[in-house]
Protein backbone atom coordinates (compact mmCIF):
# COMPACT_ATOMS: atom_id res chain seq x y z
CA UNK A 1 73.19 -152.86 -118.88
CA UNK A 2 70.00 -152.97 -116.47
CA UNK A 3 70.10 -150.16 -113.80
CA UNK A 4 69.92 -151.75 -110.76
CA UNK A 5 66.72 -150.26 -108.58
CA UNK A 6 66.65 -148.67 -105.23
CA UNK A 7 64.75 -149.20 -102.65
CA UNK A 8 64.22 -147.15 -99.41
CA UNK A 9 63.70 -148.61 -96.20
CA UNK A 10 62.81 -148.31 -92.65
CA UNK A 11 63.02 -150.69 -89.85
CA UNK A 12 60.21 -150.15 -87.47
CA UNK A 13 61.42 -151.45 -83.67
CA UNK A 14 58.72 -152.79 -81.13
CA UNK A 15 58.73 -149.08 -79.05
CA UNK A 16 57.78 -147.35 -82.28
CA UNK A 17 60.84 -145.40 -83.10
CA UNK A 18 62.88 -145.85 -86.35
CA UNK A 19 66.16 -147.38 -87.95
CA UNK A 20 66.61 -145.39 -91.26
CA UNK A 21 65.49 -144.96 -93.96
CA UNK A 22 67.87 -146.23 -95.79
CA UNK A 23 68.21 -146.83 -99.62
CA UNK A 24 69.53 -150.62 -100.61
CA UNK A 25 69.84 -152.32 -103.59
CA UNK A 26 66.58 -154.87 -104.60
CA UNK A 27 69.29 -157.42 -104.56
CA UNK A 28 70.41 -156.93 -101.07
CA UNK A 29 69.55 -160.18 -99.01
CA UNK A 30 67.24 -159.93 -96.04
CA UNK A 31 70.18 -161.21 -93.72
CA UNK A 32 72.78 -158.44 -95.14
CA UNK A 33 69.34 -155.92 -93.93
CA UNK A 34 69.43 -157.79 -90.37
CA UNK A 35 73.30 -157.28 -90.05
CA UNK A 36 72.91 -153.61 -90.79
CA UNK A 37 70.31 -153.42 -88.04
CA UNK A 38 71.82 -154.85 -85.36
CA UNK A 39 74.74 -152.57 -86.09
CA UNK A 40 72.45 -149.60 -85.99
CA UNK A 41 70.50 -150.68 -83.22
CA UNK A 42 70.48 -148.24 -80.61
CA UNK A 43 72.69 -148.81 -77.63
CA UNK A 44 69.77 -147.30 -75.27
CA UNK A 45 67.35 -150.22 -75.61
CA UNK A 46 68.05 -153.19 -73.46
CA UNK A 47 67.84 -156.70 -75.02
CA UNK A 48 68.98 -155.61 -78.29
CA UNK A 49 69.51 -158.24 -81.00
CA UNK A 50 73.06 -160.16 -80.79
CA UNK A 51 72.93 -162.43 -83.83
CA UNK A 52 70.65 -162.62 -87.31
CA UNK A 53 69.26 -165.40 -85.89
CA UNK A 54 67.92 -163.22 -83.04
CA UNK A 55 65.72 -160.77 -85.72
CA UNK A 56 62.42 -161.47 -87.78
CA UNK A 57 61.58 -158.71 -90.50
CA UNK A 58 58.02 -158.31 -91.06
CA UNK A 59 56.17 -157.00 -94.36
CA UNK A 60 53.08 -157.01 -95.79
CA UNK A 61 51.73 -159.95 -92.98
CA UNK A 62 54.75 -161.89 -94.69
CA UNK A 63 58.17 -162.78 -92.59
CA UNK A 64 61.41 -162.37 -94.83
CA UNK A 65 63.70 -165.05 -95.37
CA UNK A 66 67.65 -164.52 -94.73
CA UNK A 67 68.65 -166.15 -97.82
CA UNK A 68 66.13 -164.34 -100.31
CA UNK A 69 67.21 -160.87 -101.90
CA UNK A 70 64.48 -157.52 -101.67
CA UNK A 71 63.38 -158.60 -105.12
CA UNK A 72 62.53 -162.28 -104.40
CA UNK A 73 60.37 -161.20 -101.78
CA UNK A 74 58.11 -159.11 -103.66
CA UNK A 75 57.86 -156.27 -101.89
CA UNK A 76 54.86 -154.49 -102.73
CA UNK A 77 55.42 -151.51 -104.50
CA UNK A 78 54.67 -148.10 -103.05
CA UNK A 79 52.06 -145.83 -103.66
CA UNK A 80 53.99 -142.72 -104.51
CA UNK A 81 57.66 -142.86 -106.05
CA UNK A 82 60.10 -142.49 -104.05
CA UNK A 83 58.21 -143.55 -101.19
CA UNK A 84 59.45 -145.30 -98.18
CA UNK A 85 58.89 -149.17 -97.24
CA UNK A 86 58.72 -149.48 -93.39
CA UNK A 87 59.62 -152.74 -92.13
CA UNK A 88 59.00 -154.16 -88.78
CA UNK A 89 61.48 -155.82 -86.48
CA UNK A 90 60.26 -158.32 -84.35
CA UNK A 91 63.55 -159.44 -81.56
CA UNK A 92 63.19 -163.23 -80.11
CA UNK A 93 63.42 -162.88 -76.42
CA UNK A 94 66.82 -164.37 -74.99
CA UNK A 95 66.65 -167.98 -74.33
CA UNK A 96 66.69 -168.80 -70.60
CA UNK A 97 69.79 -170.21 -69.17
CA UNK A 98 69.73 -173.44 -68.96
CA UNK A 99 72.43 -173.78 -65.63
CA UNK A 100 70.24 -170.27 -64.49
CA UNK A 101 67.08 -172.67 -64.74
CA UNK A 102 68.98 -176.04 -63.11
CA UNK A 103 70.01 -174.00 -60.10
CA UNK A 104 66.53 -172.87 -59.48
CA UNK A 105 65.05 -175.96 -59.88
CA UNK A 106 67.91 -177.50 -57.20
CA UNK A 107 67.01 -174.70 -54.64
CA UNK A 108 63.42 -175.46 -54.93
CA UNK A 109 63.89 -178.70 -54.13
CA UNK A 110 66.02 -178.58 -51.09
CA UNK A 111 63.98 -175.84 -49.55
CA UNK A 112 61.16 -175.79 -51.28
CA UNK A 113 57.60 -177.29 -50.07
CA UNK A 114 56.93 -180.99 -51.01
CA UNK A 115 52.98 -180.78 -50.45
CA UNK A 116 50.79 -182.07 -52.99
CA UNK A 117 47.20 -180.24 -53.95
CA UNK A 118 44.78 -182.03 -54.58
């Protein structure tokens, strides 16, 4: 029976501080990673991830696919055993409002200026 390998992690956030490290399985999925984040994510930053869907993990120049496990995505191997991976997190920016957006665009239009430059 194959020993499954280890691999130790950490998530790198936009403000330079640090989820982890961590040490996962190479078959852990790159969504299972992004669930674990957002669970860890720390409740001090504003406009923290709410969903998967909401996270991109960057490594090596290379985004990660949800569906693909650590070992499908090749991660390149480190230097010195034992050595950490550092991942980066990139958040998508909430998506505006689309009734937020409506009622500005209303308002503009009943008070706004209806001059044309030209």
């Amino acid at each position: 029976m194959a020993v499954e390998e280890l691999v130790e992690l950490k998530f790198r956030l936009a403000d330079g501080s640090d989820i982890g490290p961590i040490k996962y399985s190479s078959s852990t999925t790159v969504g299972f990673l992004k669930e674990k984040i957002i669970a860890q994510w720390p409740k001090d930053k504003e406009n923290g991830p709410k969903s998967v869907n909401d996270l991109k993990l960057i490594n090596a120049g290379r985004i990660l696919e949800n569906n693909r496990t650590l070992m499908e995505s090749r991660l390149p191997l480190t230097e010195v055993p034992g050595g950490v991976i550092t991942m980066h997190v990139v958040v998508r920016p909430p998506l505006p409002d689309k009734n937020t957006d409506k009622l500005k665009d209303d308002a503009m239009k009943k008070g706004g200026c209806s001059c044309s430059i030209l």
